[in-house]
Protein backbone atom coordinates (compact mmCIF):
# COMPACT_ATOMS: atom_id res chain seq x y z
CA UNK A 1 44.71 43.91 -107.23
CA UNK A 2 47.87 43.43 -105.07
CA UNK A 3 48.56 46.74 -102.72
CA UNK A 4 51.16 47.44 -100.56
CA UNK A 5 50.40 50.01 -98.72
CA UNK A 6 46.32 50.18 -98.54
CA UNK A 7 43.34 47.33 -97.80
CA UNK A 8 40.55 47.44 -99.80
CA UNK A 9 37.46 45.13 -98.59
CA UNK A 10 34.20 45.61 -100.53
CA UNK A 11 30.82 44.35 -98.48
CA UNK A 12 27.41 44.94 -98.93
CA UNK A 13 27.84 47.53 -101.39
CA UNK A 14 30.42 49.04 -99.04
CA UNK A 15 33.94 49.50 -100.01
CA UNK A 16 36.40 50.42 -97.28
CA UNK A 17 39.58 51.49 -98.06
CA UNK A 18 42.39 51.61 -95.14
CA UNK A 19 46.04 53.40 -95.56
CA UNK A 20 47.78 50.50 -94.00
CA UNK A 21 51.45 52.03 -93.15
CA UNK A 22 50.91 51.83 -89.10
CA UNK A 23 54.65 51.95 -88.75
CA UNK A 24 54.95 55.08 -90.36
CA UNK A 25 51.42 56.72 -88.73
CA UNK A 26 49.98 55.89 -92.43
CA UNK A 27 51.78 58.53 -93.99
CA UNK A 28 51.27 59.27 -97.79
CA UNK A 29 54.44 58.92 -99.64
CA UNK A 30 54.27 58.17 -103.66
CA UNK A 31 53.25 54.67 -103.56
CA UNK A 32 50.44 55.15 -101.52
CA UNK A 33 48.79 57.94 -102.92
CA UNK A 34 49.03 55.90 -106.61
CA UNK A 35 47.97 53.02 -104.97
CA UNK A 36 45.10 55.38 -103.20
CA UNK A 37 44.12 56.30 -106.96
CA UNK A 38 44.21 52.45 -107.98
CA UNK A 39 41.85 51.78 -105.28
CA UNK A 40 39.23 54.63 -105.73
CA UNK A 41 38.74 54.60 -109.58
CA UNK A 42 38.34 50.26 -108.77
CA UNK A 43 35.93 51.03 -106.23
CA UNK A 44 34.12 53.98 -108.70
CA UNK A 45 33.73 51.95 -111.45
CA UNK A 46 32.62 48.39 -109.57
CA UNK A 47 29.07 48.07 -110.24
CA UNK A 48 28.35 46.42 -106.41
CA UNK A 49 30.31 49.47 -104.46
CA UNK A 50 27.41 52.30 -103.61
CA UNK A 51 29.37 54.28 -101.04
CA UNK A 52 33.29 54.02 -100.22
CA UNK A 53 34.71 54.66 -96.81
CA UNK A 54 38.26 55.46 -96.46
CA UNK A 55 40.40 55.28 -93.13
CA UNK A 56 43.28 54.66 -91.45
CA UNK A 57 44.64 51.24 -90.04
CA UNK A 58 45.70 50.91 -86.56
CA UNK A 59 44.08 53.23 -83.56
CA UNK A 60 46.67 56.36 -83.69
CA UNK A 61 45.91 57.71 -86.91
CA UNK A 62 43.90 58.55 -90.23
CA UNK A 63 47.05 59.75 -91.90
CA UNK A 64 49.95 61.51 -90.01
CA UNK A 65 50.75 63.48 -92.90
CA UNK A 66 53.00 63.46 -96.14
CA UNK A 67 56.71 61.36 -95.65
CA UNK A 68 58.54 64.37 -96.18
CA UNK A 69 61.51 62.27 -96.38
CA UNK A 70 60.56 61.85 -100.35
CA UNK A 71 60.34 65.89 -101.05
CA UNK A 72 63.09 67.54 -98.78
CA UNK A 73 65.40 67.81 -100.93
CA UNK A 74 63.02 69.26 -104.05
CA UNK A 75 63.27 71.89 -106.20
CA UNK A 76 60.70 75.36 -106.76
CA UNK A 77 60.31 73.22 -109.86
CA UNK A 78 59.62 69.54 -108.16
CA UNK A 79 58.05 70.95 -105.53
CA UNK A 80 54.97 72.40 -108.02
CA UNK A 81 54.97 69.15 -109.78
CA UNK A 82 54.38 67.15 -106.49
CA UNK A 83 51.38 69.23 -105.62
CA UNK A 84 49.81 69.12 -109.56
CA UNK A 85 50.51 65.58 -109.77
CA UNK A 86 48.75 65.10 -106.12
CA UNK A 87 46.10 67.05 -106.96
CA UNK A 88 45.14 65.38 -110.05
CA UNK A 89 45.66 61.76 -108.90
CA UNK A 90 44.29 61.67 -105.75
CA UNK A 91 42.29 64.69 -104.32
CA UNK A 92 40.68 66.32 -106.89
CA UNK A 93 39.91 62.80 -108.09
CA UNK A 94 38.31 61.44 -104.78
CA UNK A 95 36.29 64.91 -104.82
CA UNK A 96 34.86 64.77 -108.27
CA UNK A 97 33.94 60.66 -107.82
CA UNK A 98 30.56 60.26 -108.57
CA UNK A 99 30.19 57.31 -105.80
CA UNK A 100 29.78 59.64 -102.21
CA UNK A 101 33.17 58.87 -100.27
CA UNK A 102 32.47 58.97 -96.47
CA UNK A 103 36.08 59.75 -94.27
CA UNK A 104 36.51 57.88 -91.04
CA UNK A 105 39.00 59.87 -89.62
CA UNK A 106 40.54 57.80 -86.47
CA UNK A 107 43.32 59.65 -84.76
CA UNK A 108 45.39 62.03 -86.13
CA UNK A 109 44.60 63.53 -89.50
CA UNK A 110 47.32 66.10 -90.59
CA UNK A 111 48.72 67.71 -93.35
CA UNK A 112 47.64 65.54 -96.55
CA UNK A 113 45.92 63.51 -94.35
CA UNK A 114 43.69 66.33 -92.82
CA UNK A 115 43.30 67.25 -97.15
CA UNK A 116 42.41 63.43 -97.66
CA UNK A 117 39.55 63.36 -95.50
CA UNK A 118 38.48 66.86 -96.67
CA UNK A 119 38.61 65.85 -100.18
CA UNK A 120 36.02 63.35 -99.19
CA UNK A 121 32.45 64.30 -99.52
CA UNK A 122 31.72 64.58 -95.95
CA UNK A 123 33.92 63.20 -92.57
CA UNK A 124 32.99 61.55 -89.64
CA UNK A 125 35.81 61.06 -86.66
CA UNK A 126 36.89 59.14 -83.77
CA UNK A 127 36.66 61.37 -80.35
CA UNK A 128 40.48 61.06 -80.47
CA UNK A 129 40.86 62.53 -83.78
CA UNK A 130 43.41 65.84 -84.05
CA UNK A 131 43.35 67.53 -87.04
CA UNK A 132 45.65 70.17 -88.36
CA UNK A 133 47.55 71.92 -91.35
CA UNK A 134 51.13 71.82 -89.51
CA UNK A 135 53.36 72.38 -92.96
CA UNK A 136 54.29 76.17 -92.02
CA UNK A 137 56.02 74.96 -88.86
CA UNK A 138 58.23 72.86 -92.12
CA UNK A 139 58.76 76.71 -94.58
CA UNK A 140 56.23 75.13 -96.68
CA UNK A 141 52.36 75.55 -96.96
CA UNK A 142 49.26 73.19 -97.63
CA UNK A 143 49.84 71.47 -101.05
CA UNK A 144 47.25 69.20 -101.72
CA UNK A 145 43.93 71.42 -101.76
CA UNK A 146 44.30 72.33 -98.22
CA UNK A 147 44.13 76.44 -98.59
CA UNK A 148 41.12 75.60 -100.68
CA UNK A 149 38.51 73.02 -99.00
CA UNK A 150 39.18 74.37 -95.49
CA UNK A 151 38.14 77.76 -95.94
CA UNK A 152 35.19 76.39 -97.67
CA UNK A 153 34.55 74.11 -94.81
CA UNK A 154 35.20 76.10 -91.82
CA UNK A 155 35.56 79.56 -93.28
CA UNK A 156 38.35 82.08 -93.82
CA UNK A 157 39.46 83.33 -90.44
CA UNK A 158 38.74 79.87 -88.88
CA UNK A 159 41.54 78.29 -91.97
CA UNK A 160 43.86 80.89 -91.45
CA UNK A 161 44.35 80.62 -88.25
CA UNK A 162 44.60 77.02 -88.44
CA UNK A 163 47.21 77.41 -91.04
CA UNK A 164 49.06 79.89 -89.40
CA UNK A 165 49.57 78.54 -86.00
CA UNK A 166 49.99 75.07 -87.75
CA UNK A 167 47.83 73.80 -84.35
CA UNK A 168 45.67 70.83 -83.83
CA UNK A 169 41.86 71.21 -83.21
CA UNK A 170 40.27 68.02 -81.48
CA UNK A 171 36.86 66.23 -83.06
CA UNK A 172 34.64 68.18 -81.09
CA UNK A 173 36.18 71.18 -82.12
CA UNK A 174 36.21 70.53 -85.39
CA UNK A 175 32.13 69.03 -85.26
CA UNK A 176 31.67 72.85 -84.34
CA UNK A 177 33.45 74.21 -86.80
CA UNK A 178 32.01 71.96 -89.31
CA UNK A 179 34.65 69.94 -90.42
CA UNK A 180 33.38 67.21 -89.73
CA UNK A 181 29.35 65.96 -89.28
CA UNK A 182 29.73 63.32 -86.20
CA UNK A 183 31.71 62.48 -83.80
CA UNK A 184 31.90 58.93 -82.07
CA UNK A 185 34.23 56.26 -80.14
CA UNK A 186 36.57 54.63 -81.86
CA UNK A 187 35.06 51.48 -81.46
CA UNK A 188 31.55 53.17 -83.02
CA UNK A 189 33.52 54.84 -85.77
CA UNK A 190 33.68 52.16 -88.59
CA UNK A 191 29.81 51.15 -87.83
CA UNK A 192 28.28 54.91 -87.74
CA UNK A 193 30.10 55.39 -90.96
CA UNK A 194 28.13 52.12 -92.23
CA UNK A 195 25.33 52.99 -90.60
CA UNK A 196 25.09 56.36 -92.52
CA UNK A 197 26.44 54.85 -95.91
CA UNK A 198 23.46 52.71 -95.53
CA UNK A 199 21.05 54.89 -95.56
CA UNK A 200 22.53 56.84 -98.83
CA UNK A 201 22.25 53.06 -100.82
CA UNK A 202 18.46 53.61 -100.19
CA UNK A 203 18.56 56.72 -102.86
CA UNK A 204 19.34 56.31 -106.65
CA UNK A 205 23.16 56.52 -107.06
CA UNK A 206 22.49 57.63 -110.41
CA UNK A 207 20.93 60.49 -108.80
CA UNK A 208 23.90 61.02 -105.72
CA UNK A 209 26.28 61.46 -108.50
CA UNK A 210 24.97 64.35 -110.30
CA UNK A 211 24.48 65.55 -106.96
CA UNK A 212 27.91 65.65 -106.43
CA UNK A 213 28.20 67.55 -109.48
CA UNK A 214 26.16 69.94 -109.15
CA UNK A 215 27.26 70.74 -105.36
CA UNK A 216 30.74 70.95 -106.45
CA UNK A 217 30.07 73.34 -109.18
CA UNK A 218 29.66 76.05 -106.26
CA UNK A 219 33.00 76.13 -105.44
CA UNK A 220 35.15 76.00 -109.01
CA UNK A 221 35.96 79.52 -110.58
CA UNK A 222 34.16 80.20 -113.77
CA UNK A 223 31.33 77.83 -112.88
CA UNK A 224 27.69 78.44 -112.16
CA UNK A 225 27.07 76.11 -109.19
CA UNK A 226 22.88 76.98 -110.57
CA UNK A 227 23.58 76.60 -113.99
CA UNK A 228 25.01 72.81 -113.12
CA UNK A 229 22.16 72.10 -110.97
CA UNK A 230 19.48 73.24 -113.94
CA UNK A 231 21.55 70.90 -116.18
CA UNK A 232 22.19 67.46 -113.94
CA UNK A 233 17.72 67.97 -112.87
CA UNK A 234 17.40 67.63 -116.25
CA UNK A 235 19.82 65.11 -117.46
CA UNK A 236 17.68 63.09 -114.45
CA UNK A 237 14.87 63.02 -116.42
CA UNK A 238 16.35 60.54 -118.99
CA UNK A 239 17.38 57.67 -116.32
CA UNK A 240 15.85 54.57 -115.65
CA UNK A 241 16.25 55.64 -111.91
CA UNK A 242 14.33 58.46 -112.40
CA UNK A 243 11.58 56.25 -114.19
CA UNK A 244 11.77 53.76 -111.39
CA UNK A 245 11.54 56.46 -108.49
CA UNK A 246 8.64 58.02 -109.47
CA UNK A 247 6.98 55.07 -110.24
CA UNK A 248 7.79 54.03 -106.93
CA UNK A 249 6.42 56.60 -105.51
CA UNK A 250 3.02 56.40 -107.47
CA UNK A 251 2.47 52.94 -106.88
CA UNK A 252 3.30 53.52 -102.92
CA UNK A 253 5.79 51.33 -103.04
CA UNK A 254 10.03 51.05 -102.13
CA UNK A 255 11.81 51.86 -105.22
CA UNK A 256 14.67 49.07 -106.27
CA UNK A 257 16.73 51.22 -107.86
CA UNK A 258 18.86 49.76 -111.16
CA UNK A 259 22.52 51.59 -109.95
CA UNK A 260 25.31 52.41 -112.15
């Protein structure tokens, strides 16, 4: 499929996906975060793609934040719509993706762009990286799951006093607050985020994915994160992965998993 605004390369079971909008710091605006969606439900349901990586083209930034050239001039109404529609299509969608997603946050990550990469299972950045949740300093606040996953990333004081000051933490900052796992050159970034996708395609995908489920149970009201790990053990039982695993294992041999 023909994008405009994102790259999507798939390579030894590796999809990378790069917001390509340099000129504009890789901004979301509507076409991109549709286009976003396009490329993550292609890359979920392609049979060869284990683990996807999403970044950010050029050596300034992950994603600068949302072009708030589209929304300035929105309604109470449009302005709710905007974040539902967001939510739906592109970060609660990349969280609840059953193939891992690995951020490689390069530069600066703000605003949606900073809620991008923490939609993503886990992050790993550039030693340049700033990060921040500026959209007070604009009358308007976090939109696109930011008041949510950062809080359950870095914990409550930590989120509201990022969202309050609307400041910028640097990668080392936010390794210690736990926002994201590693830390690395720029130059390092793309192959450490390889390097670690690598060693998830070892495991059974089938597996990772109910994995996913079960860890994001935790955090959704009216769920019972326990409950959803007692059901997706189970439901392992009944895969060939499962079959193959501890077979494996028996036999004392590598296990060649089937996949998706």
């Amino acid at each position: 499929m023909a994008y405009n605004n994102i790259l999507s390369k798939t390579e030894d079971g590796i999809t990378t996906i790069t917001i390509n909008r340099p000129s504009k710091l890789n901004a979301l605006n509507k076409e991109t975060i549709q286009e976003l969606h396009e490329g993550f439900k292609a890359a979920d349901a392609d049979a060869n793609t284990k683990v996807i990586i999403v970044t950010g083209s050029g050596e300034k930034a992950f994603v600068a934040g949302a072009d708030i050239s589209e929304f300035a001039n929105f309604s109470v109404e449009n302005g709710g719509k905007l974040a539902a529609k967001g939510q739906e299509l592109l970060f609660d969608f990349i969280e609840n993706l059953q193939t891992p997603v690995i951020a490689a946050v390069n530069g600066f990550a703000l605003g949606g762009g900073l809620e991008l990469a923490m939609a993503s299972h886990f992050r790993v950045a550039s030693d340049n990286a700033k990060m921040g949740l500026p959209e007070v300093s604009l009358g308007v606040i976090p939109g696109y799951g930011g008041t949510q996953r950062l809080p359950q990333l870095v914990g409550k004081g930590r989120a509201m006093e990022m969202v309050m000051t609307a400041g910028m933490i640097d990668a080392e900052t936010a390794k210690n607050y736990g926002l994201v796992n590693h830390v690395t050159t720029q130059e390092e970034l793309l192959p450490l985020a390889k390097k670690i996708a690598s060693k998830i395609m070892r495991n059974s995908t089938v597996a990772i994915g109910k994995a996913i489920k079960a860890i994001n149970a935790n955090y959704k009201d009216g769920e019972d994160g326990f409950k959803e790990e007692i059901k997706q053990f189970g439901a392992c039982f009944g895969t060939e992965d499962f079959k193959e695993g501890t077979t494996a294992f028996l036999e004392k041999r590598k296990a060649d998993f089937p996949g998706k």
